[in-house]
Every structure is written in C-alpha cells, then in structure tokens.
Protein backbone atom coordinates (compact mmCIF):
# COMPACT_ATOMS: atom_id res chain seq x y z
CA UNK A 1 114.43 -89.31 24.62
CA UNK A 2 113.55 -88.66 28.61
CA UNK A 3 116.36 -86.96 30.64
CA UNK A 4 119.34 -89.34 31.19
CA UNK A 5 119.80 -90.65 34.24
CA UNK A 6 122.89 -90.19 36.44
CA UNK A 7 124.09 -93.52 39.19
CA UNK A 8 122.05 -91.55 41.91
CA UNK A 9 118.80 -90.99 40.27
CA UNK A 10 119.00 -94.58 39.24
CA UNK A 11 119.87 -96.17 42.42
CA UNK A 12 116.95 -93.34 44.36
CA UNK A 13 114.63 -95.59 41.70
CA UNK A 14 115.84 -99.32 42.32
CA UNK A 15 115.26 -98.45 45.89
CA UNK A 16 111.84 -98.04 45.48
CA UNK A 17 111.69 -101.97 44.30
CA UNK A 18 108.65 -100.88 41.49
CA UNK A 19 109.34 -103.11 38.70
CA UNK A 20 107.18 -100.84 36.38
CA UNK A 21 108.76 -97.39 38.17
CA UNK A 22 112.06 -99.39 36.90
CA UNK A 23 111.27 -100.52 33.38
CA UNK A 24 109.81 -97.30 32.60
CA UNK A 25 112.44 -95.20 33.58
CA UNK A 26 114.80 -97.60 31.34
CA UNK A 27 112.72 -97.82 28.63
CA UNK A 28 114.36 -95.14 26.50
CA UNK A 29 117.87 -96.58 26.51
CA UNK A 30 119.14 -98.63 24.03
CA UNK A 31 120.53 -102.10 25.32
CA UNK A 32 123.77 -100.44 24.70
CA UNK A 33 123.09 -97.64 26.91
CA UNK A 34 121.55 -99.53 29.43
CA UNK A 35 124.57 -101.70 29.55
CA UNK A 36 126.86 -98.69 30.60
CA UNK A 37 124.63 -97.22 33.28
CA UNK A 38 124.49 -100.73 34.63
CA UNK A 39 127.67 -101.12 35.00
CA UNK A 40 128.37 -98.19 37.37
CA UNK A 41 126.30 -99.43 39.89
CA UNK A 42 127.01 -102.11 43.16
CA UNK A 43 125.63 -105.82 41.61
CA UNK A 44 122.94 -105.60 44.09
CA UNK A 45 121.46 -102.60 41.76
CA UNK A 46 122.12 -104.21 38.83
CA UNK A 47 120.47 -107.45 39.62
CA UNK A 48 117.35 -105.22 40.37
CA UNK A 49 117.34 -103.70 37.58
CA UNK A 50 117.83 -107.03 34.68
CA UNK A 51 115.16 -108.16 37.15
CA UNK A 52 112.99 -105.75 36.44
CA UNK A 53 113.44 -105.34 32.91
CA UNK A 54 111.37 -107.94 30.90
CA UNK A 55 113.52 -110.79 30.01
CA UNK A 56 114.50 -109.89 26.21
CA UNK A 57 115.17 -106.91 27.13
CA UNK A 58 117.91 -107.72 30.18
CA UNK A 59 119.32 -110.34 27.86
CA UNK A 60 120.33 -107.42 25.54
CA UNK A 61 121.59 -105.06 28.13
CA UNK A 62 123.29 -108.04 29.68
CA UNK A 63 125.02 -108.94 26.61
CA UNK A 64 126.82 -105.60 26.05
CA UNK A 65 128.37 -105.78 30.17
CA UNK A 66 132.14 -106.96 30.12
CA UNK A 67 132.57 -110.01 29.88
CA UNK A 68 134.35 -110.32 34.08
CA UNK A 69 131.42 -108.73 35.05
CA UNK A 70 128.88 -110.78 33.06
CA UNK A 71 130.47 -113.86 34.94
CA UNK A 72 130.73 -111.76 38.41
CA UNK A 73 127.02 -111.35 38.50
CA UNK A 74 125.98 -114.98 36.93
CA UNK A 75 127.57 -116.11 39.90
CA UNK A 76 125.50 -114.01 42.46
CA UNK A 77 121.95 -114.93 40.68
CA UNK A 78 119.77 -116.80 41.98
CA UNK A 79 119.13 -119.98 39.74
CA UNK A 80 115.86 -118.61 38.64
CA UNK A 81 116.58 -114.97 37.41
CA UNK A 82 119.81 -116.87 35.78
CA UNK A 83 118.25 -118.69 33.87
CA UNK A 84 115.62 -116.15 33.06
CA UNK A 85 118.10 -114.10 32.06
CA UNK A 86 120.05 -116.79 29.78
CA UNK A 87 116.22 -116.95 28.20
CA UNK A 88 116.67 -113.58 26.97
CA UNK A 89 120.10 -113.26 25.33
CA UNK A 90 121.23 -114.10 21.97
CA UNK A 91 122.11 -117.76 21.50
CA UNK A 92 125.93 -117.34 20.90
CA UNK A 93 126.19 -114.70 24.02
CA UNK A 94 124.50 -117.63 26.27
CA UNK A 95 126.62 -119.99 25.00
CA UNK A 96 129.87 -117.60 25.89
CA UNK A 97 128.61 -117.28 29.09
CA UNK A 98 127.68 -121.01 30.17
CA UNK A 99 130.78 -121.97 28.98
CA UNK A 100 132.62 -119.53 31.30
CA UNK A 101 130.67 -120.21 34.49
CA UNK A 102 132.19 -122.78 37.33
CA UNK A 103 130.40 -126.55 36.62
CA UNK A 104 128.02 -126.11 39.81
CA UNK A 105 126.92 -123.05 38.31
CA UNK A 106 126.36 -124.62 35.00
CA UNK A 107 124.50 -127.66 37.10
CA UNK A 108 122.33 -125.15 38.74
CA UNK A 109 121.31 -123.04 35.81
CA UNK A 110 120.45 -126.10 33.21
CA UNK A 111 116.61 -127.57 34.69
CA UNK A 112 115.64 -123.56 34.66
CA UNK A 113 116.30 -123.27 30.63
CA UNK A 114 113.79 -124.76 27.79
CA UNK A 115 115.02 -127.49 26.01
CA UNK A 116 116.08 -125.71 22.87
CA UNK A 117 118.62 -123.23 25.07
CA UNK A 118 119.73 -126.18 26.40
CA UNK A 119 120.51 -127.21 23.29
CA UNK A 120 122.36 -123.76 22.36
C-alpha cells in the first residue's frame, strides 16, 4: 500500500485539479478508507475528489460518508456530478439518499439517471 495520506497532502493534490494525479493517489484506499479521509476535508475538496474518482468508485466511498453529510454535499452538487454519482452507488444506498433529499433536489437529479435507477 503507498504512504497514507494526511488532510494536507491531500488537499496540496486536489489543488492541482489533475483528475488522474487524484485517482491515482486514491487508488490504494479501500472505499472505506477513502470515505474517512473524505470526510476531513471542506465539501469543496471532497466534491473534487468523488469527481475525480471514476463513478463506481465515488459511489462506494460515498456510501460509507455519514449519512448528514451524504445529504450536505447532495445538496451542493451540481445536477450532473449528482446524478453521476447516484450512477455509482449501490441501489439501496441511492434509494436512502433520494429519499432524504428536499423535492427540488429530487426534481433536479431524476432526467440525469438511466431509467433503471430511476426505477431503484
């Protein structure tokens, strides 16, 4: 496993806005893992960083955030990267998570998902 990062070696490589720089610096942790780091940074950072990660991938890390601050950042997405990011979690943790956001939010998200996470 590479060297772990800490919040400041992280946030020195979000700055750089390198998608690849980003996924490959995450690409040891385990969704888990990922999870935690995420969640000690601003929800600029973290936003860059699901945004960077293919979308699998930030649908797993996503999934393992508390639940407040699942919600907190769904609210802050853009449409697109929302639903992108719904795209890549696990049915039931989508369906958690639409259920919890505000009806506009739900509104906006919906024509970005494929008819079959609709359906989910």
């Amino acid at each position: 496993m590479a060297k772990a990062l800490d919040r400041a070696a992280l946030a020195a490589i979000l700055a750089r806005k390198d998608d690849g720089t980003i996924r490959a610096a995450l690409a040891s942790y385990h969704p888990y893992d990922l999870a935690r780091l995420l969640a000690d940074l601003p929800p600029e950072q973290q936003m860059a960083a699901l945004a960077a990660l293919e979308p699998r991938r930030a649908g797993q890390a996503f999934g393992y955030l508390e639940a407040a601050d699942q919600l907190a950042l769904a609210r802050r997405m853009p449409r697109e990267a929302l639903g992108r990011l719904f795209a890549g979690m696990e049915p039931d943790e989508r369906a958690d998570l639409f259920k919890a956001l505000p009806e506009e939010a739900r509104e906006a998200v919906l024509p970005g998902l494929a008819a079959a996470e609709r359906e989910d």
